[in-house]
Every structure is written in structure tokens, then in C-alpha cells.
C-alpha atoms as a PDB file:
ATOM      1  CA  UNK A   1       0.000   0.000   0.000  1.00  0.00           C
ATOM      2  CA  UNK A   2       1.506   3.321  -1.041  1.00  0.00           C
ATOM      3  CA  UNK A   3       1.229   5.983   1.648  1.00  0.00           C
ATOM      4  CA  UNK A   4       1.052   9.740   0.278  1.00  0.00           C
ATOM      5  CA  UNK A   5       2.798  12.457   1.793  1.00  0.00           C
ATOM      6  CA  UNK A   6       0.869  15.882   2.569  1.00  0.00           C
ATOM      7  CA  UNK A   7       3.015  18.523   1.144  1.00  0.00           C
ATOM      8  CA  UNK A   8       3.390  20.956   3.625  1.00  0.00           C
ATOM      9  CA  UNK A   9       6.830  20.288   5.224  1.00  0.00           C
ATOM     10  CA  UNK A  10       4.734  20.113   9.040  1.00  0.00           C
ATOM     11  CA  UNK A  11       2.171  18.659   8.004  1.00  0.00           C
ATOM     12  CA  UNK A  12       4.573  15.804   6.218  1.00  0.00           C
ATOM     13  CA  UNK A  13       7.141  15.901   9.566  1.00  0.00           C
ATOM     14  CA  UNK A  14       3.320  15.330  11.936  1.00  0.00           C
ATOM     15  CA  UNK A  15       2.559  12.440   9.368  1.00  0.00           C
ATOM     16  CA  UNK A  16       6.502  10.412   9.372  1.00  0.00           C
ATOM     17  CA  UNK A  17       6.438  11.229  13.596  1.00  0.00           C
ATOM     18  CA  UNK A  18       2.925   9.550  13.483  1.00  0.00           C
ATOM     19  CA  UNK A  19       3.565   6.585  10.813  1.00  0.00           C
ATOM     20  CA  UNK A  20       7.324   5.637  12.956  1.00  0.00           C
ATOM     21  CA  UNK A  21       4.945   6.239  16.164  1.00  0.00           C
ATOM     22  CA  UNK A  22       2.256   3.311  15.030  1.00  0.00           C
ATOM     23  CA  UNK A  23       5.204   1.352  13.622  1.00  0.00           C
ATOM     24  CA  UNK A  24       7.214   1.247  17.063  1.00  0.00           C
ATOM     25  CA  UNK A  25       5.493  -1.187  19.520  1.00  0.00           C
ATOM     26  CA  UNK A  26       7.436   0.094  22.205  1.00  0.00           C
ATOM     27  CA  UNK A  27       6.105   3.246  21.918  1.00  0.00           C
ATOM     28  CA  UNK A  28       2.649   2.227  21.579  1.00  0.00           C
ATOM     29  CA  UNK A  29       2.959   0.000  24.966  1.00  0.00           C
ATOM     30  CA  UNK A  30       4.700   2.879  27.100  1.00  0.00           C
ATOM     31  CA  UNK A  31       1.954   5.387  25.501  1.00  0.00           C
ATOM     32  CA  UNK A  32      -0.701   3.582  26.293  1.00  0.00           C
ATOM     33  CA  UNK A  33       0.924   2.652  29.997  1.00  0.00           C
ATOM     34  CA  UNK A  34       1.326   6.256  30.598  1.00  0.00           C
ATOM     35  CA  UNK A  35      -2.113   7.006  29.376  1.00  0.00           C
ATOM     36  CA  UNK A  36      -3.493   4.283  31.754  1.00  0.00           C
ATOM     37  CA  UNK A  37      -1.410   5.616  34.278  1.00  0.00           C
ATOM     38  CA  UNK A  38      -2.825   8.971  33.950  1.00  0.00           C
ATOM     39  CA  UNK A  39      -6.636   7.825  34.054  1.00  0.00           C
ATOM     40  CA  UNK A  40      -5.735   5.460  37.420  1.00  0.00           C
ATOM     41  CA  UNK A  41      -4.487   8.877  39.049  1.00  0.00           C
ATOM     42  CA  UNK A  42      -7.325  10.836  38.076  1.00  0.00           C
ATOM     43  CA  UNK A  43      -9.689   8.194  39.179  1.00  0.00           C
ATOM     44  CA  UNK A  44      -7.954   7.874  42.451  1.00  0.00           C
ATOM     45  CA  UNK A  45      -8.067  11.604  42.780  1.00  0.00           C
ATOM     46  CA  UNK A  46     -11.814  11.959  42.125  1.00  0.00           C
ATOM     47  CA  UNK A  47     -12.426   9.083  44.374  1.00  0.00           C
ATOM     48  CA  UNK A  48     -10.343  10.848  47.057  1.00  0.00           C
ATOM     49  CA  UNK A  49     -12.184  14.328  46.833  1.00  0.00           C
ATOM     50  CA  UNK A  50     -15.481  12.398  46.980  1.00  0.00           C
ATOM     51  CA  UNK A  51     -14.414  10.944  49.961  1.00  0.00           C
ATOM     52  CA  UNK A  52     -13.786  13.887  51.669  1.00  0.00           C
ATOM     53  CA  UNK A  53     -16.770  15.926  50.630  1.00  0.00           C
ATOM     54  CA  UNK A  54     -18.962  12.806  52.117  1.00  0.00           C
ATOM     55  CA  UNK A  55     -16.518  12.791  55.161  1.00  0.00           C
ATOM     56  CA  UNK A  56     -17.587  16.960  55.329  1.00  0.00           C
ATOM     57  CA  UNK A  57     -21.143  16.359  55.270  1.00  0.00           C
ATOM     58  CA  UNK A  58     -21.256  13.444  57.561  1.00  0.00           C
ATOM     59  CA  UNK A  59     -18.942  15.702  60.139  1.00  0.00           C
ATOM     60  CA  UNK A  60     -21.578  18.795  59.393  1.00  0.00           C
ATOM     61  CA  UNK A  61     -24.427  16.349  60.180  1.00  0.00           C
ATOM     62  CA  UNK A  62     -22.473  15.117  63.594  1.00  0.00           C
ATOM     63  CA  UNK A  63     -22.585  18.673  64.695  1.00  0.00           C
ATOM     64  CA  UNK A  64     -25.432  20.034  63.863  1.00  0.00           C
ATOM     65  CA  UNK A  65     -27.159  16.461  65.497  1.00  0.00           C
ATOM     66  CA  UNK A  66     -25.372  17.637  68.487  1.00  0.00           C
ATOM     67  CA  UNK A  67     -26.092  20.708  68.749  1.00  0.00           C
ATOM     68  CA  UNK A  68     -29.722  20.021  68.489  1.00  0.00           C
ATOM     69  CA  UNK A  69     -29.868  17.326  71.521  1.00  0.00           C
ATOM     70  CA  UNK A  70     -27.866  19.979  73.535  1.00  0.00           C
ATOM     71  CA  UNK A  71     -30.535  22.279  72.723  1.00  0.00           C
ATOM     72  CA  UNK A  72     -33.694  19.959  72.547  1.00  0.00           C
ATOM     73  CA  UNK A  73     -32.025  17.608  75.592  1.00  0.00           C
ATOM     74  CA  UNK A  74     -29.757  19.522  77.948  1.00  0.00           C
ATOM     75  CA  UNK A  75     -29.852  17.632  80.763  1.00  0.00           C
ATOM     76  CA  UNK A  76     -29.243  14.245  78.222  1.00  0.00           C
ATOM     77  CA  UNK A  77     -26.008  15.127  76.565  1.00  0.00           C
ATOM     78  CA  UNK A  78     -23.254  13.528  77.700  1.00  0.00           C
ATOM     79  CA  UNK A  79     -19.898  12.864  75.929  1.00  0.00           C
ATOM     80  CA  UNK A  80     -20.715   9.525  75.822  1.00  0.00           C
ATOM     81  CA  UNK A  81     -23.781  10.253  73.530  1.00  0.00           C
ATOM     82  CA  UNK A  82     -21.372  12.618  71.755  1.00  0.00           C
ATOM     83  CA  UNK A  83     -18.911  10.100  71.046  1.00  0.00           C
ATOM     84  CA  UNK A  84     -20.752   7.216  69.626  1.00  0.00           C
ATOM     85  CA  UNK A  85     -22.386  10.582  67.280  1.00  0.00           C
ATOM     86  CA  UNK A  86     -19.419  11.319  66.013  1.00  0.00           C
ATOM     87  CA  UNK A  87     -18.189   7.797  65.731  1.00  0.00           C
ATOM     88  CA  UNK A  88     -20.656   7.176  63.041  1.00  0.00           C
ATOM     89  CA  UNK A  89     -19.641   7.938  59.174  1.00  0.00           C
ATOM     90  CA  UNK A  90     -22.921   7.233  57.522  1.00  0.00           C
ATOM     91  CA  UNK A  91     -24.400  10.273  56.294  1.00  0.00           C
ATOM     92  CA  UNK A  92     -27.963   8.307  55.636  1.00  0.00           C
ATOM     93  CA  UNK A  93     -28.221   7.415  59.394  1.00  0.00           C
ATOM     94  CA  UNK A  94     -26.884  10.804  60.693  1.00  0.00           C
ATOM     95  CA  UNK A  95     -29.781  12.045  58.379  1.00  0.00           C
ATOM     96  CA  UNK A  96     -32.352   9.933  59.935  1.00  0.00           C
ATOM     97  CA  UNK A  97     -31.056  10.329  63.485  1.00  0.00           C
ATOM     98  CA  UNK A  98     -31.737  13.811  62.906  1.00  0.00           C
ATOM     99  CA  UNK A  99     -34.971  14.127  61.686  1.00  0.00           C
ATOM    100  CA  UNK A 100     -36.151  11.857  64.790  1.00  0.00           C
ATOM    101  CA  UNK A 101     -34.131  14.590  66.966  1.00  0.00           C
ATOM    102  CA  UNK A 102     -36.431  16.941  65.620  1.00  0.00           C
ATOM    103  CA  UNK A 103     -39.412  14.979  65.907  1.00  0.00           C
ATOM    104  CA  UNK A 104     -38.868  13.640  69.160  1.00  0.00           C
ATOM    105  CA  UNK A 105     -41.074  15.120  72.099  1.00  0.00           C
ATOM    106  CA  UNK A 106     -38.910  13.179  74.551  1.00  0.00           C
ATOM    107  CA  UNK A 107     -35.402  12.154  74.906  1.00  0.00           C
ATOM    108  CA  UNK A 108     -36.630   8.444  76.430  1.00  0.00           C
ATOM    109  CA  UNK A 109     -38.683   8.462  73.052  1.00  0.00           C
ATOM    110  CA  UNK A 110     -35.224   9.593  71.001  1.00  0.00           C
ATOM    111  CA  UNK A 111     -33.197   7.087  72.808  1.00  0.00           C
ATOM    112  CA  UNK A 112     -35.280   4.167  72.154  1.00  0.00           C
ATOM    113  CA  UNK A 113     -35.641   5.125  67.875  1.00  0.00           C
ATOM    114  CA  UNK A 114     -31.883   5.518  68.021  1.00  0.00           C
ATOM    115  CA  UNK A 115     -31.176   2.116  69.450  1.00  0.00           C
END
């Protein structure tokens, strides 16, 4: 198969880099390593700021769950209740445990929907 040149001496030095390029299985392996390489670290990186902005909410929830018993339940907050709050990571149960703060008339009724 005959290959034509473009005439434009760039355009033709673009097209020989290119041709060697797909020619050179060495180069083709390391370029697609690095290119692999590249999408891994972005992937980890995303992953990693996800992470953290579900490890900001859940520490936002923790706090503002807090603050609401100290308000709603003076005489009930203890460290120990504050400690096994801000134990827990999952933002979908700090959610919950929040709404039945705000729901709850009593703490005895709180205590026993928390568990």
C-alpha cells in the first residue's frame, strides 16, 4: 500500500512522527501505559475528593445532630452520647437520626428510635 505524503513540510514531519509512532510497539505500549497511568491517578483523585466531601457532610451532620440534643435535651447530653455521634460515618443514618431529633417530644422516646 503506497502511503502519500501531505506537502506541507509540518504537516509531512506530523505524518513520518505519526507513521514511525504506530510502527514502534514500544512506543505504543509505554503510551498507552502512561495514558493508563494517567486515568488510574485521576480516578484515584476523584475518588479521594469524593471521599472527603462525604466525610464533610457526615462531620456537618455530627454537629449540627449535636447541637440540636444539647438544645432539645440539655440535661441528656453527655460525651458519651457525643462520642458514639461522632463515631458514626454514615451520612444516611446521621440524616435519619436527625430528623427523629427533631421529631422527638422526649429524649426516652429519642433514645429508644436511636437504638
Amino acid at each position: 500500500m503506497k502511503v502519500l505524503l501531505p506537502k506541507h513540510p509540518e504537516l509531512k514531519q506530523a505524518f513520518e512522527k505519526y507513521h514511525r509512532f504506530c510502527g514502534n510497539d514500544e512506543l505504543r505500549t509505554a503510551a498507552f501505559r502512561q495514558s493508563e497511568s494517567v486515568r488510574l491517578q485521576r480516578s484515584i483523585t476523584e475518588g479521594a475528593r469524593m471521599e472527603g466531601r462525604e466525610e464533610g457532610r457526615a462531620e456537618s451532620l455530627q454537629q449540627y445532630l449535636l447541637k440540636k440534643i444539647r438544645e432539645n435535651f440539655p440535661k441528656h447530653y453527655t460525651e458519651e452520647l457525643a462520642l458514639r455521634i461522632q463515631k458514626v460515618q454514615d451520612v444516611s443514618l446521621l440524616e435519619e437520626w436527625l430528623d427523629m431529633v427533631l421529631d422527638a417530644e422526649t429524649f426516652e422516646e429519642l433514645e429508644k428510635k436511636m437504638g
